[in-house]
C-alpha atoms as a PDB file:
ATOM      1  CA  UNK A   1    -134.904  55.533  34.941  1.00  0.00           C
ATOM      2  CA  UNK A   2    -132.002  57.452  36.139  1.00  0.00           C
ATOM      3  CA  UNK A   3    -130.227  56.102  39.820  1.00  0.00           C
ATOM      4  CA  UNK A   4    -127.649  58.076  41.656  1.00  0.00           C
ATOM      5  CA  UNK A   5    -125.652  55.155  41.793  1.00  0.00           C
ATOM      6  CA  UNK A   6    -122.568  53.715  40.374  1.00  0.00           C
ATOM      7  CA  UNK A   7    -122.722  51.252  37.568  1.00  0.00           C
ATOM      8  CA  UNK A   8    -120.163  48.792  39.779  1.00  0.00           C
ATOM      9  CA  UNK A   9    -122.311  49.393  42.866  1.00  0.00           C
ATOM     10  CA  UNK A  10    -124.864  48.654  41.141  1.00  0.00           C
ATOM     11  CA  UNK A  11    -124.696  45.395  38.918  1.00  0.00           C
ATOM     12  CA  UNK A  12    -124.720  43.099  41.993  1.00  0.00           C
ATOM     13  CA  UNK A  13    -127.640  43.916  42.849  1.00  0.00           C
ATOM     14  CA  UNK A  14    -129.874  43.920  39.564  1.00  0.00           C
ATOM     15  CA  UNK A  15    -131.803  40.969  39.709  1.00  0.00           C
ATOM     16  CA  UNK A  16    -133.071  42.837  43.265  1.00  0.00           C
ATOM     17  CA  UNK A  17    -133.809  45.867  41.368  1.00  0.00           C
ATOM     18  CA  UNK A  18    -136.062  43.758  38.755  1.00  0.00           C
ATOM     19  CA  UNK A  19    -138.228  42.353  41.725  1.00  0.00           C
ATOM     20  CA  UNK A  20    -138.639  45.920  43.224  1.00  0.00           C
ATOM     21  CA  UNK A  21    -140.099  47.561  40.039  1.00  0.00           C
ATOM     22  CA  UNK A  22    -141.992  44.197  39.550  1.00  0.00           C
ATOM     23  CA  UNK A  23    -143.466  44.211  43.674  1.00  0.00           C
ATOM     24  CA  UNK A  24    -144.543  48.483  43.502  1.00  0.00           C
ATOM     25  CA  UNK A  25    -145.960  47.534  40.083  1.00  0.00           C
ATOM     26  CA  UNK A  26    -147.817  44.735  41.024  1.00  0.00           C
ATOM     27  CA  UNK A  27    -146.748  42.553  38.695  1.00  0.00           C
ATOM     28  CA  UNK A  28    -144.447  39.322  38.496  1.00  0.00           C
ATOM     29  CA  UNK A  29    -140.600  39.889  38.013  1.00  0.00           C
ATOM     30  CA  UNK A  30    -140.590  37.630  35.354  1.00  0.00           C
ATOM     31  CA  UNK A  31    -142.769  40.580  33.263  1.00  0.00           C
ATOM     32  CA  UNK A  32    -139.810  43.334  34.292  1.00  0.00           C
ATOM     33  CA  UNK A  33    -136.901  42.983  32.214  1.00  0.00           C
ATOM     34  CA  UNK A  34    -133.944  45.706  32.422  1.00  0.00           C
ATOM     35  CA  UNK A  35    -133.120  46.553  28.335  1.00  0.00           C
ATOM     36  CA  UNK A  36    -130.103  48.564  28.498  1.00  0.00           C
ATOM     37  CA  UNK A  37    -127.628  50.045  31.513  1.00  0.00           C
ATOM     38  CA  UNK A  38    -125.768  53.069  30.612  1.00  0.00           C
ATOM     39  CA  UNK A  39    -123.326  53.688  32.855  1.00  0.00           C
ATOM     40  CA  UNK A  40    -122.642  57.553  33.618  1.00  0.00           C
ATOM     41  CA  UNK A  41    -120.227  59.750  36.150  1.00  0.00           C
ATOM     42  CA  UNK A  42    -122.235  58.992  39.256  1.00  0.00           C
ATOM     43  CA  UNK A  43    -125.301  57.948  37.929  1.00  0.00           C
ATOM     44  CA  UNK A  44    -126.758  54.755  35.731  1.00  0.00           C
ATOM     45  CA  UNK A  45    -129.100  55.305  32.885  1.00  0.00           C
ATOM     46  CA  UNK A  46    -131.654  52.164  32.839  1.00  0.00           C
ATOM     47  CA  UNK A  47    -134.100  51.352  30.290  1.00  0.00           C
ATOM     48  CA  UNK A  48    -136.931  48.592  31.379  1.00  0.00           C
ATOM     49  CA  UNK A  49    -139.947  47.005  29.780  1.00  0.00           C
ATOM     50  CA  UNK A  50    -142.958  45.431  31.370  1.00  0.00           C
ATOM     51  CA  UNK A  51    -143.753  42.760  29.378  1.00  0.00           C
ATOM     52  CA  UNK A  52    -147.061  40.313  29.322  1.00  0.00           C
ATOM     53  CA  UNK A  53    -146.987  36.893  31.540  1.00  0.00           C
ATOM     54  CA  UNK A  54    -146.050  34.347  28.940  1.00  0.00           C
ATOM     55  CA  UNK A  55    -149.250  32.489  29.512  1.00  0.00           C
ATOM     56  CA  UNK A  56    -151.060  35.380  28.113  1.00  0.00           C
ATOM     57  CA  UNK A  57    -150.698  37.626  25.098  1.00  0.00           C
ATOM     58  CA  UNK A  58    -151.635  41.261  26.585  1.00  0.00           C
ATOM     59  CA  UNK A  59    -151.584  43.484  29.834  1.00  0.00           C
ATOM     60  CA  UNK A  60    -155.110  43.944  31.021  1.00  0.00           C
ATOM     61  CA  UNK A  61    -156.377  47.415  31.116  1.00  0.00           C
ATOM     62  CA  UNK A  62    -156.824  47.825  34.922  1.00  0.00           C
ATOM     63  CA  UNK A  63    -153.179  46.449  35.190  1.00  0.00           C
ATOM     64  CA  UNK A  64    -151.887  48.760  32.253  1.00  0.00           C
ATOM     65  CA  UNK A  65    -153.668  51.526  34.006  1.00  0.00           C
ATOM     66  CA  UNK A  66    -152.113  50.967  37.410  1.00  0.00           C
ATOM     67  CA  UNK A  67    -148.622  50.595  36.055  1.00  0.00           C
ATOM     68  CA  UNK A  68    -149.498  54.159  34.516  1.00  0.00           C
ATOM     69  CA  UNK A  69    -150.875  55.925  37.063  1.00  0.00           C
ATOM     70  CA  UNK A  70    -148.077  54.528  39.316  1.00  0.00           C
ATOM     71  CA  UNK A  71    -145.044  56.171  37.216  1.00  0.00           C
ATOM     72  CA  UNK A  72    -146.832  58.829  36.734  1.00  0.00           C
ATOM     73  CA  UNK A  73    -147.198  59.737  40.221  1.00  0.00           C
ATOM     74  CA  UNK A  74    -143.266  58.571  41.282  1.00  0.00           C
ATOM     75  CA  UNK A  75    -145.324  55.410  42.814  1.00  0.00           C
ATOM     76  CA  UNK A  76    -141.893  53.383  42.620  1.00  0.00           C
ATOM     77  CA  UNK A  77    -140.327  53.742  46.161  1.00  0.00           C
ATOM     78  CA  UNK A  78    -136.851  51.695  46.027  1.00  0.00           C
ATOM     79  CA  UNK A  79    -134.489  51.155  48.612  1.00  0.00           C
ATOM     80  CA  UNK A  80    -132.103  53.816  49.541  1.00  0.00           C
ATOM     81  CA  UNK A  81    -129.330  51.207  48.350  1.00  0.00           C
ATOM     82  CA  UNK A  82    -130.394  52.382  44.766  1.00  0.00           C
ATOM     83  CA  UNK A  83    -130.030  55.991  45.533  1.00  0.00           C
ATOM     84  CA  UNK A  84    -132.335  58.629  44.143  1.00  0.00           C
ATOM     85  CA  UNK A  85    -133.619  57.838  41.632  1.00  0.00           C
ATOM     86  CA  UNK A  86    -136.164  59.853  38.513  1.00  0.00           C
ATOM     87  CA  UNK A  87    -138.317  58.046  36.297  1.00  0.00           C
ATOM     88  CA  UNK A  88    -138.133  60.830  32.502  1.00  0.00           C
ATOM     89  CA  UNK A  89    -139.544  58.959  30.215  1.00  0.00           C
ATOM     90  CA  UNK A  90    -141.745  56.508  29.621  1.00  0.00           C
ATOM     91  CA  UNK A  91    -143.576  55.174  26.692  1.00  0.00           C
ATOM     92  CA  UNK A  92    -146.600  52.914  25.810  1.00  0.00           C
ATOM     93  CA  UNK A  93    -145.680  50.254  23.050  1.00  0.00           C
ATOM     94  CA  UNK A  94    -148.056  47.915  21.513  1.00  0.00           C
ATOM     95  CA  UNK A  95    -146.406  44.478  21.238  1.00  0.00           C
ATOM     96  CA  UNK A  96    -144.961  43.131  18.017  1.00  0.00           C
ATOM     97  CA  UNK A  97    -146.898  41.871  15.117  1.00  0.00           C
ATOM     98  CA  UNK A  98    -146.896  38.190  15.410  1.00  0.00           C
ATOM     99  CA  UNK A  99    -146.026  36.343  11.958  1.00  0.00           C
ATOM    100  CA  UNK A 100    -148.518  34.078  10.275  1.00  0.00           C
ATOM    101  CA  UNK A 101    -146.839  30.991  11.899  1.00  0.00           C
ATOM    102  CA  UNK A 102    -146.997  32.307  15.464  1.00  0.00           C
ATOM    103  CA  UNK A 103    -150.654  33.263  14.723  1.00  0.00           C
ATOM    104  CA  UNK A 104    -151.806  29.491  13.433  1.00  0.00           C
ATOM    105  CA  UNK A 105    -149.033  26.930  14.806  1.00  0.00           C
ATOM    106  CA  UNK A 106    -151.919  25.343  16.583  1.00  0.00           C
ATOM    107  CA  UNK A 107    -153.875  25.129  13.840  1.00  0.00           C
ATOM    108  CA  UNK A 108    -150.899  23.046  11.605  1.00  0.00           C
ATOM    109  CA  UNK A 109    -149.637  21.192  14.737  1.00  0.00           C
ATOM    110  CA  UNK A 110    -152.631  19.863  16.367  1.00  0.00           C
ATOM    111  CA  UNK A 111    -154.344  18.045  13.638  1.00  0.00           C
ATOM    112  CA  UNK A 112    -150.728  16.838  12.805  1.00  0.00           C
ATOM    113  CA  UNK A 113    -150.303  14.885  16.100  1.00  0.00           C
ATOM    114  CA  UNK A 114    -153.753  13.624  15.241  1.00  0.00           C
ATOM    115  CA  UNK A 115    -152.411  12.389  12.315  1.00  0.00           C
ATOM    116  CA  UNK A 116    -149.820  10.421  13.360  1.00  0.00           C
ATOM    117  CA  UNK A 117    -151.312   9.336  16.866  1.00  0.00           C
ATOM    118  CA  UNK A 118    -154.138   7.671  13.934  1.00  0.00           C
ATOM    119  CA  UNK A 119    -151.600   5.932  12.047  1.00  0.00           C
ATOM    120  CA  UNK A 120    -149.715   4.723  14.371  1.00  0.00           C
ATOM    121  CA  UNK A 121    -152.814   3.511  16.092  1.00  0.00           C
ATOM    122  CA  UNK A 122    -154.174   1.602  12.970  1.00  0.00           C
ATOM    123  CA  UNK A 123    -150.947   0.380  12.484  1.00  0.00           C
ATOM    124  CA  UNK A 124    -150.627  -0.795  15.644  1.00  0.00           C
ATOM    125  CA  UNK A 125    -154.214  -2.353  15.318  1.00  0.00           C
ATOM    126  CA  UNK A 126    -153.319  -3.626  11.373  1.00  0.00           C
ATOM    127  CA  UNK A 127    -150.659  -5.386  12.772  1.00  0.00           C
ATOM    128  CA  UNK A 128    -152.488  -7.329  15.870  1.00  0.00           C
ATOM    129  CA  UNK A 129    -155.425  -8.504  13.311  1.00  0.00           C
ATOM    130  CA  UNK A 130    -152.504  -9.954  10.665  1.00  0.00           C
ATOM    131  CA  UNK A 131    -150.584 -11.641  14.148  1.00  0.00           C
ATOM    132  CA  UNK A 132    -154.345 -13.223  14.767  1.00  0.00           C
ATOM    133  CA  UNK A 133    -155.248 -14.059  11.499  1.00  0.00           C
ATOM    134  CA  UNK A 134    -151.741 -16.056  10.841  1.00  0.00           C
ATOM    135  CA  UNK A 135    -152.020 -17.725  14.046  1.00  0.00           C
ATOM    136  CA  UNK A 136    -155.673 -18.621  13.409  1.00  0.00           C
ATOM    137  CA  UNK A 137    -154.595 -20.204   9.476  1.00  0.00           C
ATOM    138  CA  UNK A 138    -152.098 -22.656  10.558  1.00  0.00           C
ATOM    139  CA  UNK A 139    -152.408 -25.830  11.069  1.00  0.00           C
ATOM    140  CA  UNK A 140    -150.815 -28.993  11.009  1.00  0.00           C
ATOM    141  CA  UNK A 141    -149.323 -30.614   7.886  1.00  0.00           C
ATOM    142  CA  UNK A 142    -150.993 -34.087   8.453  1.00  0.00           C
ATOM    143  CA  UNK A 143    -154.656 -32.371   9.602  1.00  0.00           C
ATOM    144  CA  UNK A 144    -158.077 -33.165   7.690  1.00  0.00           C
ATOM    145  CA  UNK A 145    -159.351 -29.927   5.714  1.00  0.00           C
ATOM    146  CA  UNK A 146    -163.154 -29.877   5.263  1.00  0.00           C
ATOM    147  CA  UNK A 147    -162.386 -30.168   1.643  1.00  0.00           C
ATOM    148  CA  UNK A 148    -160.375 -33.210   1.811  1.00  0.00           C
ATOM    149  CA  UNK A 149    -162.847 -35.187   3.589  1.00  0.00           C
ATOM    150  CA  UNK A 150    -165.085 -37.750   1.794  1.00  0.00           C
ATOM    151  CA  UNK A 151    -168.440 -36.602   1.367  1.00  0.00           C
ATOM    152  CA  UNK A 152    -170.864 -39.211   1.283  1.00  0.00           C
ATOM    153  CA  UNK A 153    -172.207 -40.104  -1.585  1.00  0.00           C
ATOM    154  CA  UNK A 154    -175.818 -39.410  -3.022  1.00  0.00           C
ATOM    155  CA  UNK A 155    -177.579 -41.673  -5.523  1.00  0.00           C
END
């Protein structure tokens, strides 16, 4: 996106410009993210992506085709504080390949925390039955054991 404005004029107000793409995209700022600023004579050269919402992995296709249709049709109206302003180019990018890890961490970590949420739990429980069991064994030095006593005698 090319503005007619001034780099320096500009940069104060960028995290505005973010939430203006985001609101005539209809999509949340926090999916518009401004790449690159090259500054020129009276203009600024800005590259921005439109990214998925972190709680999902992909635009829809009735979202990807609005943002579309949108920039292709100069559907972006900014504020005259950005100047004029001409969308050239624009480009459809699939997102990065995710690595194995990414793909399966759930996998690995979830039975892991089961895992250790078991152990901990039988030692937890191991170590209530031995406090029982030693409390339940004493007993007195001077007490009768069921052996000791004197069974009576048969004939």
């Amino acid at each position: 996106m090319l503005l007619t404005v001034k780099y320096p004029e500009l940069k104060p107000h960028i995290s505005e410009l973010t939430q203006f793409i985001a609101k005539e995209l209809d999509v949340n700022a926090s999916q518009v993210q401004l790449v690159n600023f090259t500054p020129k004579e009276n203009d600024t050269l800005i590259k921005w992506a439109i990214f998925p919402a972190e709680s999902a992995g992909y635009i829809s296709n009735a979202t990807a085709l609005n943002i579309i249709s949108r920039l292709s049709e100069n559907g972006i109206h900014l504020p005259d504080s950005y100047g004029n302003y001409k969308v050239f180019e624009w480009k459809i990018e699939p997102p990065p390949e995710r690595s194995w890890w990414q793909q399966h961490y759930l996998v690995i970590v979830v039975p892991f925390i089961i895992i250790i949420v078991a152990a901990v739990l039988a030692l937890g429980a191991w170590f209530i039955w031995h406090r029982q069991q030693a409390v339940l064994s004493y007993k007195p030095v001077d007490s009768v054991v069921a052996e000791q006593e004197l069974q009576p005698l048969q004939n």
